[in-house]
N, C-alpha and C. Protein backbone atom coordinates (compact mmCIF):
# COMPACT_ATOMS: atom_id res chain seq x y z
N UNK A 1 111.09 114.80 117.37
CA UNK A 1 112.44 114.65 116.81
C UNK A 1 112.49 113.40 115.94
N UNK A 2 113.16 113.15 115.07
CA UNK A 2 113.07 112.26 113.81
C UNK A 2 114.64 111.37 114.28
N UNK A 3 114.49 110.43 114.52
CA UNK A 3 115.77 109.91 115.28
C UNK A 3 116.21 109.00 114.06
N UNK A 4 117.41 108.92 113.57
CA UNK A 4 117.75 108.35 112.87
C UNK A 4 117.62 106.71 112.96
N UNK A 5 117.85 106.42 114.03
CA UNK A 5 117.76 104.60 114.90
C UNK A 5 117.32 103.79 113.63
N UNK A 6 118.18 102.79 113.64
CA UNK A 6 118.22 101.64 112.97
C UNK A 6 118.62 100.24 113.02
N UNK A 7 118.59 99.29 112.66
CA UNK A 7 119.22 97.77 112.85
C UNK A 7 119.81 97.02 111.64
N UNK A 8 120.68 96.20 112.36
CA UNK A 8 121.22 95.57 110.78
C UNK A 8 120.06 94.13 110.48
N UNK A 9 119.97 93.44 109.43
CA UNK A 9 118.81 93.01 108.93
C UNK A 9 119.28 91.65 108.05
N UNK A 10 120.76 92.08 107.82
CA UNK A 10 121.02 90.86 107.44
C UNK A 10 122.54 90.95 107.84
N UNK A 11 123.07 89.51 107.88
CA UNK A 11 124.43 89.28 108.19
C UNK A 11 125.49 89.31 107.11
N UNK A 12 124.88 89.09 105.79
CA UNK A 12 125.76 89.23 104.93
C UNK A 12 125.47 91.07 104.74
N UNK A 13 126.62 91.89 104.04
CA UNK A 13 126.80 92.81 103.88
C UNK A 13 126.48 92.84 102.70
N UNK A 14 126.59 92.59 101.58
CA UNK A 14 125.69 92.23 100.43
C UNK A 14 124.22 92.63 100.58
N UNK A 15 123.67 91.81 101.28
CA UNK A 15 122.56 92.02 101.00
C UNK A 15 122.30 93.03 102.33
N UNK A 16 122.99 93.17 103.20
CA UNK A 16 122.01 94.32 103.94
C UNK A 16 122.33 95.83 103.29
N UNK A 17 123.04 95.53 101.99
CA UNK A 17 123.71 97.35 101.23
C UNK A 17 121.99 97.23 100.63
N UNK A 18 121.67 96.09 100.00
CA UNK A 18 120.16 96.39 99.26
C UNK A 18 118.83 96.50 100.30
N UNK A 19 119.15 96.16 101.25
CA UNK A 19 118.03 96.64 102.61
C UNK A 19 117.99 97.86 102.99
N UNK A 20 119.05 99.01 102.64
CA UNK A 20 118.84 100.21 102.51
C UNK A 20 118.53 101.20 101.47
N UNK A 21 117.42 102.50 101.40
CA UNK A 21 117.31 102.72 100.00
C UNK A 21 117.13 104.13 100.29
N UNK A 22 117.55 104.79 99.43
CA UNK A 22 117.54 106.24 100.08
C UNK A 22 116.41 106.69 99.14
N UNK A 23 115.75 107.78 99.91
CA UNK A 23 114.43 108.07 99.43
C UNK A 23 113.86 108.41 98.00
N UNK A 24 114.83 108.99 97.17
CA UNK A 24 115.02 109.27 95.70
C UNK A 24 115.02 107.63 94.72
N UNK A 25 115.46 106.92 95.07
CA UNK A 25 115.50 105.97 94.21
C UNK A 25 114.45 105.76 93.36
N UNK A 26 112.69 105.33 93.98
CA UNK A 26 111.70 105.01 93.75
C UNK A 26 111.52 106.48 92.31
N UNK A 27 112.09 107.58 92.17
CA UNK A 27 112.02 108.39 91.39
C UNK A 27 112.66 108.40 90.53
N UNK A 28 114.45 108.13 90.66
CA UNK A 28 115.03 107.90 89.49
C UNK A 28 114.35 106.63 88.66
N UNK A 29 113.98 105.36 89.32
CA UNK A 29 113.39 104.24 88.62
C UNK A 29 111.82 104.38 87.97
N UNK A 30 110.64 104.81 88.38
CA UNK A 30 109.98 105.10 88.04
C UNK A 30 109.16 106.35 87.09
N UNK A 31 109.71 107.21 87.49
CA UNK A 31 109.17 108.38 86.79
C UNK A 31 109.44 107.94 85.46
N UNK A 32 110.97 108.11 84.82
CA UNK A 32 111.21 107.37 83.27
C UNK A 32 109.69 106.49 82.98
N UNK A 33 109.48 105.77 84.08
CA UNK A 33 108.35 104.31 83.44
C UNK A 33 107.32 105.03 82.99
N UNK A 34 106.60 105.73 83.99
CA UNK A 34 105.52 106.84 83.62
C UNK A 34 105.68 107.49 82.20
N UNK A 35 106.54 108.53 82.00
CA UNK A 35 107.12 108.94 81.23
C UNK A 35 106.82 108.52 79.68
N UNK A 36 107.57 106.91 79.30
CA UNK A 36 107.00 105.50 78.98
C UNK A 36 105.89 105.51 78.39
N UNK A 37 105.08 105.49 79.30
CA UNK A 37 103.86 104.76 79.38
C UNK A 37 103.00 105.46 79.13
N UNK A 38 103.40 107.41 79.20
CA UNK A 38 102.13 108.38 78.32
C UNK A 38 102.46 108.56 77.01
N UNK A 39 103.92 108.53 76.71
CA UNK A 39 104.59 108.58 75.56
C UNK A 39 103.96 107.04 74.89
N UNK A 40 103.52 105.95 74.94
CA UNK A 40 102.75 104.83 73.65
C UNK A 40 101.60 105.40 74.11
N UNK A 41 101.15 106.23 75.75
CA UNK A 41 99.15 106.25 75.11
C UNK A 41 99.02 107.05 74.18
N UNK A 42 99.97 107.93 74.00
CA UNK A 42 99.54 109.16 72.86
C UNK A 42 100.26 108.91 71.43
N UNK A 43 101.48 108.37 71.38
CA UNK A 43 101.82 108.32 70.34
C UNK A 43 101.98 106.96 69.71
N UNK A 44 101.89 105.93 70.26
CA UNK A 44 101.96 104.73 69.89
C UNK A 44 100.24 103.90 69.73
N UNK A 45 99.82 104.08 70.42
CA UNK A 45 97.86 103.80 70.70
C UNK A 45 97.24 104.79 69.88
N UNK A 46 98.04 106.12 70.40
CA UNK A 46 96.30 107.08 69.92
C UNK A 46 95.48 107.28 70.54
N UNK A 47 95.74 107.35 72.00
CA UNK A 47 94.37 107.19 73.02
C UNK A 47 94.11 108.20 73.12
N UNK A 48 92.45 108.63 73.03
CA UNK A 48 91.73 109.80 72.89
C UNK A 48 92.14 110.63 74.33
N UNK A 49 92.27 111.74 74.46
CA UNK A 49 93.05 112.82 75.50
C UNK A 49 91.77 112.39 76.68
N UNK A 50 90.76 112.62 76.85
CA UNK A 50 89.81 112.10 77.39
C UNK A 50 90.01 111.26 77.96
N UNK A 51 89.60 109.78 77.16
CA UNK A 51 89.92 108.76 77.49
C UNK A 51 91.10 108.20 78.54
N UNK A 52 92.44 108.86 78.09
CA UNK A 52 93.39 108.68 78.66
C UNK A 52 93.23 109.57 79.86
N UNK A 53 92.83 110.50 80.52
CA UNK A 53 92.58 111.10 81.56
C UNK A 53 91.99 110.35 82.74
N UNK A 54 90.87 109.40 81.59
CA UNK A 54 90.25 109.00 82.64
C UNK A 54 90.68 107.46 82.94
N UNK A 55 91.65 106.86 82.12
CA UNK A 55 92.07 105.58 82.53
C UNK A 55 93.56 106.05 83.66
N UNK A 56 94.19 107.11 83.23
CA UNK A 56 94.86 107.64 84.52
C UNK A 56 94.85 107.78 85.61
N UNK A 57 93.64 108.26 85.58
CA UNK A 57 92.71 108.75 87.00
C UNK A 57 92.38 106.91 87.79
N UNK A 58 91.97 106.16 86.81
CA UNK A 58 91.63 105.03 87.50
C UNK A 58 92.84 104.68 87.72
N UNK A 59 93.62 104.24 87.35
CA UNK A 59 95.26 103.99 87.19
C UNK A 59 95.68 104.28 88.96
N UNK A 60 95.45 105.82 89.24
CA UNK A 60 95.70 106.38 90.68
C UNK A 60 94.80 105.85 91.55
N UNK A 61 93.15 105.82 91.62
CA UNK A 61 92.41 105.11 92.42
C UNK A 61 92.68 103.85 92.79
N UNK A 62 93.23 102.58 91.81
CA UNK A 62 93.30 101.38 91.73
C UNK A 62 94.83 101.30 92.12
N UNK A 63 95.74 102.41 92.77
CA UNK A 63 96.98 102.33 93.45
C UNK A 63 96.58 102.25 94.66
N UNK A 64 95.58 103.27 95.22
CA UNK A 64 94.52 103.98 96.33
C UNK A 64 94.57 102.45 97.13
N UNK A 65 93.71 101.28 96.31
CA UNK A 65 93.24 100.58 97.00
C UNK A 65 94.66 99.46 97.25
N UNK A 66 95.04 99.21 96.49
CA UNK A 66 96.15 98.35 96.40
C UNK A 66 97.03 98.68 97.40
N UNK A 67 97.46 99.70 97.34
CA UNK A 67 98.21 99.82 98.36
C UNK A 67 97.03 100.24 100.12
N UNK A 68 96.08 99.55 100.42
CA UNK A 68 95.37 99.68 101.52
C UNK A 68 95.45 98.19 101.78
N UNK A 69 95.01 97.44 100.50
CA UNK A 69 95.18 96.22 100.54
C UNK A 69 96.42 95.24 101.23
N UNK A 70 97.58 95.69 100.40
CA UNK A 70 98.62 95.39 100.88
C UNK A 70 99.20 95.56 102.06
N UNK A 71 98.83 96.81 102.57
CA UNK A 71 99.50 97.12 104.01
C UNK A 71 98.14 96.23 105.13
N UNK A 72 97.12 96.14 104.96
CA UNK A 72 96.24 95.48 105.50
C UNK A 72 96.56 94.20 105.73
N UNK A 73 96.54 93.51 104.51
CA UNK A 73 96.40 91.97 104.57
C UNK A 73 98.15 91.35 104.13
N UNK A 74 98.64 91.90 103.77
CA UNK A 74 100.29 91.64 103.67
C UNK A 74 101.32 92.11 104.68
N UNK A 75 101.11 93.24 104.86
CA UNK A 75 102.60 93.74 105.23
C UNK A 75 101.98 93.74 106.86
N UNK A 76 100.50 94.01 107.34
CA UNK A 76 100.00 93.34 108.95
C UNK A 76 99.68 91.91 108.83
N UNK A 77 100.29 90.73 107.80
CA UNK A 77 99.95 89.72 108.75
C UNK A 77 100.95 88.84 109.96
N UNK A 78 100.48 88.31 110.14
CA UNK A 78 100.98 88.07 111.46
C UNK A 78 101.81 86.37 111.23
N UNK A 79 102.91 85.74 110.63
CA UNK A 79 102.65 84.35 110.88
C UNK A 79 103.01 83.55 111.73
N UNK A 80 103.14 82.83 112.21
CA UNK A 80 103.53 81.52 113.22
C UNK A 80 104.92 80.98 113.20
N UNK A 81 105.42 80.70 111.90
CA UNK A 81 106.60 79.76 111.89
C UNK A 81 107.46 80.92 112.19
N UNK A 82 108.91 80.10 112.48
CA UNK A 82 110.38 81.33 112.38
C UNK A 82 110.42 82.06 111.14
N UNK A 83 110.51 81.33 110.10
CA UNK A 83 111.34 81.96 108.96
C UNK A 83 109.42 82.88 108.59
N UNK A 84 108.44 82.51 108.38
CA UNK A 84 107.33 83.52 108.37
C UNK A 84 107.83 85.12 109.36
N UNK A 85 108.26 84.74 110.29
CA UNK A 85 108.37 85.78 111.11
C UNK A 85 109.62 86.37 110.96
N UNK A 86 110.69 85.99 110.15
CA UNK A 86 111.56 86.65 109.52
C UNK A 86 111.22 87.45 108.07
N UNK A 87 110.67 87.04 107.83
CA UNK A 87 110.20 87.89 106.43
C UNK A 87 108.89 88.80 106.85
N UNK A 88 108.31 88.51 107.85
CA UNK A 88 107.79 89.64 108.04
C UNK A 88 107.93 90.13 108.33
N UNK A 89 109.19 90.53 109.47
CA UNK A 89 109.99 91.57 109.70
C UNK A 89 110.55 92.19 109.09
N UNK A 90 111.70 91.52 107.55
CA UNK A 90 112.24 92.08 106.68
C UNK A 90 110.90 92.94 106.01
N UNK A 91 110.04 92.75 105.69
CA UNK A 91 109.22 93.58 104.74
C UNK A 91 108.46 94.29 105.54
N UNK A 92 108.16 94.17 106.75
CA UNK A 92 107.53 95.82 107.51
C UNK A 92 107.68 95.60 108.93
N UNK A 93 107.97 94.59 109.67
CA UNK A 93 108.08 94.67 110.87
C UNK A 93 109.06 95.62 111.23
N UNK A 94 110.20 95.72 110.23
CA UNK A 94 111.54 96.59 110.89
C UNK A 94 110.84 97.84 110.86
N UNK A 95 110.18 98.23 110.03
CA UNK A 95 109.24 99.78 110.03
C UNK A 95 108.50 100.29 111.10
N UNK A 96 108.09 99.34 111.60
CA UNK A 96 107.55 99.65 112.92
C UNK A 96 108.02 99.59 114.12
N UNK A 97 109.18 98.54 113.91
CA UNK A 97 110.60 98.88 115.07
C UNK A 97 111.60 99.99 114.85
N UNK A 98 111.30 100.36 113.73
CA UNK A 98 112.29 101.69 113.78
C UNK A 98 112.00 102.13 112.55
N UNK A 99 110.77 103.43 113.40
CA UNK A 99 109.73 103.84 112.25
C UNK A 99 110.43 105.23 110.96
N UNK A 100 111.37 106.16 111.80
CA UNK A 100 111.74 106.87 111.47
C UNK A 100 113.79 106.76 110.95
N UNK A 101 113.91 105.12 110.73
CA UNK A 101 114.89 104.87 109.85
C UNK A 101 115.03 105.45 108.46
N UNK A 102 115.63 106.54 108.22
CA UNK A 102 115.76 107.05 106.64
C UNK A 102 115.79 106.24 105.73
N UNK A 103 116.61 105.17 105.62
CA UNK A 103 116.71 104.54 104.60
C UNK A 103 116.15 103.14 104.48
N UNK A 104 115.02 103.23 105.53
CA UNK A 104 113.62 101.79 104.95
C UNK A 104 112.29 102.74 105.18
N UNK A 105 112.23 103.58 104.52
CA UNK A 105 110.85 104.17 104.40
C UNK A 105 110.66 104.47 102.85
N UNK A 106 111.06 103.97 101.99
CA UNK A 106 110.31 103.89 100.52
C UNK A 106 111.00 102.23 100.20
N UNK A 107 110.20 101.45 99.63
CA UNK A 107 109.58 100.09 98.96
C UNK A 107 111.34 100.21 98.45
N UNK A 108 111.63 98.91 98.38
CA UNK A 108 113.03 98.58 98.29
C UNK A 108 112.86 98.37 96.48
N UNK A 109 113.80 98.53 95.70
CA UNK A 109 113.42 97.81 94.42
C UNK A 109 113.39 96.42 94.06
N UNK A 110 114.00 96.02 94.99
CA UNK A 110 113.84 94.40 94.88
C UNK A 110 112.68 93.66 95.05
N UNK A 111 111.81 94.79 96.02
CA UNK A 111 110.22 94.79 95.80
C UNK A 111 109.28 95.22 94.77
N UNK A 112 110.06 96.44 94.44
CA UNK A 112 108.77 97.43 93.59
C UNK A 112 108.89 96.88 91.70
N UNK A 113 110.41 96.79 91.60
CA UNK A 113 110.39 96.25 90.54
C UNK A 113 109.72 94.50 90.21
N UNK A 114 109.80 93.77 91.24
CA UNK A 114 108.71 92.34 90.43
C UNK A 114 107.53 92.67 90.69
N UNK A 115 107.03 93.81 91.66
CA UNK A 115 105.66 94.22 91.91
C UNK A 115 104.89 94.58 90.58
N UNK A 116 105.96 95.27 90.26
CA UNK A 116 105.56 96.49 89.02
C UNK A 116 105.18 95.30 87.47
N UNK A 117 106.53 94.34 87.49
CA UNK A 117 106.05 93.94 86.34
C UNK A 117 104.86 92.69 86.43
N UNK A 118 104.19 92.32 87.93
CA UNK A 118 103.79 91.36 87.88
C UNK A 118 102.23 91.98 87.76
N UNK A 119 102.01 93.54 88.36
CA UNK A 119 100.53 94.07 87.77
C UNK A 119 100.68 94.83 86.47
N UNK A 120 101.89 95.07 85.90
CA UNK A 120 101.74 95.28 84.53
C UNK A 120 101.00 94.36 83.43
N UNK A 121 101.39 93.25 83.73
CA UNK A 121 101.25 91.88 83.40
C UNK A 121 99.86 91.44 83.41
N UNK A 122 99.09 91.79 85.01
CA UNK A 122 98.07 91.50 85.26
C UNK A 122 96.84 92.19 85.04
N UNK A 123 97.25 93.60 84.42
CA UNK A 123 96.48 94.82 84.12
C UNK A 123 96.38 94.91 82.35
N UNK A 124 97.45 94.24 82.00
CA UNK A 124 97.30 93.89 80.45
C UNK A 124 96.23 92.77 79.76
N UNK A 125 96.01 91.43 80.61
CA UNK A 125 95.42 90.57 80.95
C UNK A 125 94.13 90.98 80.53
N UNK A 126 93.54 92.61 81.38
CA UNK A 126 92.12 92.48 81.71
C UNK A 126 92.10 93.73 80.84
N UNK A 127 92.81 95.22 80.75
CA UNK A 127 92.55 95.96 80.15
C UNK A 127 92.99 96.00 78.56
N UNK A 128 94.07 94.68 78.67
CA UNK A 128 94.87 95.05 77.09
C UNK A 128 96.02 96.40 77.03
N UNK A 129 96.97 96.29 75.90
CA UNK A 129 98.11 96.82 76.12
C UNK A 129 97.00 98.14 75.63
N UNK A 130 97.12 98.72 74.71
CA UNK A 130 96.24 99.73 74.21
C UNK A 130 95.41 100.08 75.48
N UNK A 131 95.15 100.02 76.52
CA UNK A 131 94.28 101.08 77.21
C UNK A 131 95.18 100.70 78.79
N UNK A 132 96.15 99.70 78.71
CA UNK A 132 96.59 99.29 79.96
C UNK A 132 97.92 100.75 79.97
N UNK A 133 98.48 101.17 78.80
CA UNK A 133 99.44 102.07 79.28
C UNK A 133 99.14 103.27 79.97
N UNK A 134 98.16 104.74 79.68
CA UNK A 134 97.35 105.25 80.69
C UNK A 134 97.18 104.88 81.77
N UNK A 135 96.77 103.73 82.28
CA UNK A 135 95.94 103.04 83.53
C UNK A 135 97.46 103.03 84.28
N UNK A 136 98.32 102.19 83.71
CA UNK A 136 99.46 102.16 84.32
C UNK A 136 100.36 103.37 84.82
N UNK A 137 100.68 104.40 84.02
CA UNK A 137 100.91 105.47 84.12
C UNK A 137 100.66 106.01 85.12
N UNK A 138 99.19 106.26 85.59
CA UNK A 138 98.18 106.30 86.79
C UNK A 138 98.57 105.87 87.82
N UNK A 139 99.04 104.36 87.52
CA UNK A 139 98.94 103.33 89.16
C UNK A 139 100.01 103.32 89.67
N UNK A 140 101.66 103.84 88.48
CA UNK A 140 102.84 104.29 89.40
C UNK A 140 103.09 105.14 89.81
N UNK A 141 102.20 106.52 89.08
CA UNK A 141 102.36 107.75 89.42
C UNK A 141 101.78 107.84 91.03
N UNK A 142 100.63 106.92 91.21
CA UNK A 142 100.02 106.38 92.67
C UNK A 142 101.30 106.05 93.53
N UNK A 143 101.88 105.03 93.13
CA UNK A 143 102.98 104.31 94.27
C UNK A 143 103.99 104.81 94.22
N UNK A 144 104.16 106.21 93.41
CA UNK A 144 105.27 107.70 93.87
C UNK A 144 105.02 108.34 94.65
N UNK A 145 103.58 108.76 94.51
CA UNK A 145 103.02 109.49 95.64
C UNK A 145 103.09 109.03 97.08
N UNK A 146 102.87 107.46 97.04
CA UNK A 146 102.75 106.67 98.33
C UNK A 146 104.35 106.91 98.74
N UNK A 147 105.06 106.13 98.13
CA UNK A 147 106.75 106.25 98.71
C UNK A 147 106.92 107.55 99.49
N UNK A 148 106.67 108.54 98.37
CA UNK A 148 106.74 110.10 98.83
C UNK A 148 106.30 110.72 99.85
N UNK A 149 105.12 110.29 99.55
CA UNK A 149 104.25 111.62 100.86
C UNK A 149 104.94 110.18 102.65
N UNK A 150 104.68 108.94 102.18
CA UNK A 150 105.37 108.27 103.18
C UNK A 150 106.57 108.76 104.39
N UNK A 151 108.05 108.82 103.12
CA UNK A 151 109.32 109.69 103.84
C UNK A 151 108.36 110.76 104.08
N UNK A 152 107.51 111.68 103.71
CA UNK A 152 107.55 113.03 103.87
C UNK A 152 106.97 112.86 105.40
N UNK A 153 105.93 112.29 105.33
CA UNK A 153 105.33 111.92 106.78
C UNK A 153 106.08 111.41 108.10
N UNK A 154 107.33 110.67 107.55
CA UNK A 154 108.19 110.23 109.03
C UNK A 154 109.23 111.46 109.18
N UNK A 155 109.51 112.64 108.32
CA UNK A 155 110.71 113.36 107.87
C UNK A 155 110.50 114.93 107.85
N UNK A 156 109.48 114.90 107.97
CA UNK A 156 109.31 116.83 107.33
C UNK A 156 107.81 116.83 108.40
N UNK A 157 108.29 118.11 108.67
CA UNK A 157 106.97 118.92 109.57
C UNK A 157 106.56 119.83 108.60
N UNK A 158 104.60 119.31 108.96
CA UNK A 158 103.88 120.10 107.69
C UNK A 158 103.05 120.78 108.61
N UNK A 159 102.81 122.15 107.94
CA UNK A 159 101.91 123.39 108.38
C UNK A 159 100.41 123.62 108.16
N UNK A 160 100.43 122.75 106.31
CA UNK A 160 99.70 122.67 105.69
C UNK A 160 98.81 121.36 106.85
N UNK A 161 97.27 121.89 106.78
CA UNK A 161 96.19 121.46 107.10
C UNK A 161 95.96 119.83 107.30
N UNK A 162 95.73 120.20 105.78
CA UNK A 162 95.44 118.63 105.18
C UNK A 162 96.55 117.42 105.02
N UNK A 163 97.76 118.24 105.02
CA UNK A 163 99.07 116.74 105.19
C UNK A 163 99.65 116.85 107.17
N UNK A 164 98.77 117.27 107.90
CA UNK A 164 99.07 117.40 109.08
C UNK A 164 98.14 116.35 109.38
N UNK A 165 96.77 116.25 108.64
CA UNK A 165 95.71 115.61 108.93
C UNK A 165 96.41 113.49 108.37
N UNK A 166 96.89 114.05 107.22
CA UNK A 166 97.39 112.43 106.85
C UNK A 166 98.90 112.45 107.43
N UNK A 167 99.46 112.78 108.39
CA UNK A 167 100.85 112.86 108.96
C UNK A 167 100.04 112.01 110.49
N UNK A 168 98.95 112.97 110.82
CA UNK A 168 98.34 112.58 111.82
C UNK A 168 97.72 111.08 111.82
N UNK A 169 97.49 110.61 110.91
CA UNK A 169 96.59 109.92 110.49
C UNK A 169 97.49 108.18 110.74
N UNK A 170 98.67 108.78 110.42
CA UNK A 170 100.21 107.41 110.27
C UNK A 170 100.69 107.76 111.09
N UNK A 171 100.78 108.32 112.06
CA UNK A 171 101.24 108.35 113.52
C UNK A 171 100.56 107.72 114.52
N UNK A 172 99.16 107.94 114.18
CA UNK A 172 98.71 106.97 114.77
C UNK A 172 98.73 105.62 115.22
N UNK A 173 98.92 104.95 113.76
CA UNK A 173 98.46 103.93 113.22
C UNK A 173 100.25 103.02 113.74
N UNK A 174 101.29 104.16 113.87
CA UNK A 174 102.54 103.56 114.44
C UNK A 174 102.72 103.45 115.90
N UNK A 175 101.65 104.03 116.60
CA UNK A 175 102.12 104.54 118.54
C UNK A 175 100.93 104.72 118.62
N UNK A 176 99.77 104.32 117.97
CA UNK A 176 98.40 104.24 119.53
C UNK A 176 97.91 102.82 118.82
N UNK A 177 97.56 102.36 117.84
CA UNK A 177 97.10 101.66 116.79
C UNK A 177 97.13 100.89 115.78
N UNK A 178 98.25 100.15 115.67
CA UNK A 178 98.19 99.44 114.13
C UNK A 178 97.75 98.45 113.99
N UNK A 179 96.22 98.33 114.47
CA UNK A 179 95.51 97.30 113.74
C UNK A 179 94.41 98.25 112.86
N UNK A 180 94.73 99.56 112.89
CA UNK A 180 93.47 100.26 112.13
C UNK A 180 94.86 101.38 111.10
N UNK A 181 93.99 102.16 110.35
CA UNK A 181 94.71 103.41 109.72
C UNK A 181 95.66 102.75 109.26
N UNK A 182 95.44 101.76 108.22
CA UNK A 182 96.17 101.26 106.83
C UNK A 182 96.63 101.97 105.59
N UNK A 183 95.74 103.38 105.31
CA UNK A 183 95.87 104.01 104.21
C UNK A 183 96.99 105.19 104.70
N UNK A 184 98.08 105.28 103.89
CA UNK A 184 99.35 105.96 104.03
C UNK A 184 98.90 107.24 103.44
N UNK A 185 98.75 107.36 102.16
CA UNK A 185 98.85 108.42 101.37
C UNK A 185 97.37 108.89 101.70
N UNK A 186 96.44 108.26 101.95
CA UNK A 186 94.75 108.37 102.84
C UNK A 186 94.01 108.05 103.16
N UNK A 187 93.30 107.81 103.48
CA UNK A 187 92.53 107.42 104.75
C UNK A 187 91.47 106.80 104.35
N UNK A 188 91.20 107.11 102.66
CA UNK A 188 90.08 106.64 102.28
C UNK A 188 89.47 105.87 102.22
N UNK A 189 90.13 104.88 102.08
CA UNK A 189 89.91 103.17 101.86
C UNK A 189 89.37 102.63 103.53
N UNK A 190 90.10 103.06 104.73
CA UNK A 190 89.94 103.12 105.98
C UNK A 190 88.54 103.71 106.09
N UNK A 191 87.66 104.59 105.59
CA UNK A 191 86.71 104.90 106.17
C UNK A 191 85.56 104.24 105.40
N UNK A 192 85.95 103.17 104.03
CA UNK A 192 85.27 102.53 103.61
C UNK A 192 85.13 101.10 104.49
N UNK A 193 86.36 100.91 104.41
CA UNK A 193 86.20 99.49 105.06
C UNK A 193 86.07 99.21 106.49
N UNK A 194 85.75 100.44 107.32
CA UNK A 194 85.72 100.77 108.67
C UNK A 194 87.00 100.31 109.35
N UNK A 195 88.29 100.91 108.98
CA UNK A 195 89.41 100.34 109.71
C UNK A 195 89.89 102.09 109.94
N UNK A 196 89.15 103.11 110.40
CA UNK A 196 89.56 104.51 110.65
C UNK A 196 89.66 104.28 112.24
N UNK A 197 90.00 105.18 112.74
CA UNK A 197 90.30 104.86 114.24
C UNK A 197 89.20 105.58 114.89
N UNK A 198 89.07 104.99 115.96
CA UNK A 198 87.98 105.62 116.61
C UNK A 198 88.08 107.28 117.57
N UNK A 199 87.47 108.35 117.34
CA UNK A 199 87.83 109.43 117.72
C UNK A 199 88.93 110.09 119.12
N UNK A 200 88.71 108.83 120.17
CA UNK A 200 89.67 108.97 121.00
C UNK A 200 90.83 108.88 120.94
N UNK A 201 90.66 108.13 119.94
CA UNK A 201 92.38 107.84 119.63
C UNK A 201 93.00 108.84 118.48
N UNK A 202 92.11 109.56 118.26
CA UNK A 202 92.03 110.66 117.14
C UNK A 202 92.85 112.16 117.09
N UNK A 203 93.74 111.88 118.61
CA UNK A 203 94.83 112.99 118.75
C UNK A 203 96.22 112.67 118.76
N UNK A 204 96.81 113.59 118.71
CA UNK A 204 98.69 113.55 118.54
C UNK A 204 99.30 113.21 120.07
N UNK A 205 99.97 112.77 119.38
CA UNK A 205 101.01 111.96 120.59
C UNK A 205 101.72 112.75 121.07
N UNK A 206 101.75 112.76 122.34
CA UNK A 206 102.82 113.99 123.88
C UNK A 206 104.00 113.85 123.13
């Protein structure tokens, strides 16, 4: 059962209206960007159809890791002081105290938007605007998928095989495990960096 359960997060009402985000947002704001961002590779650059396929494609891999990264070494660390341990609650501890809250299971924009422009920024740096729009294109179309298949995983019962297998995979990682099974959208990065769970722990919860 998908229990709605939730907490308030901040005392001003102000800001706890932006601590809630209903699952669509990350789509009305992003997709346009995408959108964007194939519209200068093709008509503003000229980037060979090819080419741009394949800086896309990296674009999605280099979301792959980023977001393994982040939930690894950011959103599990652990800190010491009070106010450390208030912000790490605001940014994922409440997720794991109340995993199946509707409206904190996709990236708040107060996050995704300085996220967005600070690896835009940082992806221009190394690839240049001319091959960084493709790549980019790629790496939000990545952190749609993540938001997405995310709600879909705390929210919707799947039949299908393979999203039973990554449903399975983040259930885990919330009620037997979360020092392993970092990768949301998959697992991949987890079986590189050996943070997959070990087979016993490899079944569904009573």
């Amino acid at each position: 059962m998908n229990s709605q359960e939730s907490t308030r997060m901040f005392k001003s009402d102000f800001l706890e209206m932006f601590s809630k985000i209903h699952f669509v947002t990350p789509l009305i704001l992003f997709v346009p960007v995408v959108g964007y961002f194939i519209y200068k590779t093709f008509f503003v650059f000229h980037v060979a159809v090819l080419m741009a396929i394949a800086l896309f494609a990296l674009g999605i891999f280099a979301w792959s890791l980023t977001e393994y990264v982040m939930h690894r070494f950011l959103f599990h660390y652990h800190p010491t002081s009070k106010f450390g341990k208030r912000v790490h609650f605001i940014f994922h501890g409440v997720h794991h105290d109340y995993p199946n809250d509707a409206k904190r299971l996709v990236m708040a924009p107060a996050v995704s938007i300085p996220l967005a422009f600070l690896y835009y920024y940082l992806f221009c740096a190394i690839l240049g605007a001319e091959n960084v729009a493709p790549f980019f294109s790629g790496f939000v179309s990545g952190y749609l998928f993540y938001d997405m298949t995310h709600y879909a995983i705390h929210h919707f019962q799947f039949k299908n095989g393979l999203w039973m297998k990554i449903k399975m995979h983040h259930m885990i990682h919330h009620y037997k495990d979360d020092e392993n099974g970092y990768g949301v959208s998959s697992k991949f990065w987890d079986i590189i960096f050996r943070t997959d769970f070990k087979k016993q722990n490899n079944k569904p919860t009573a």
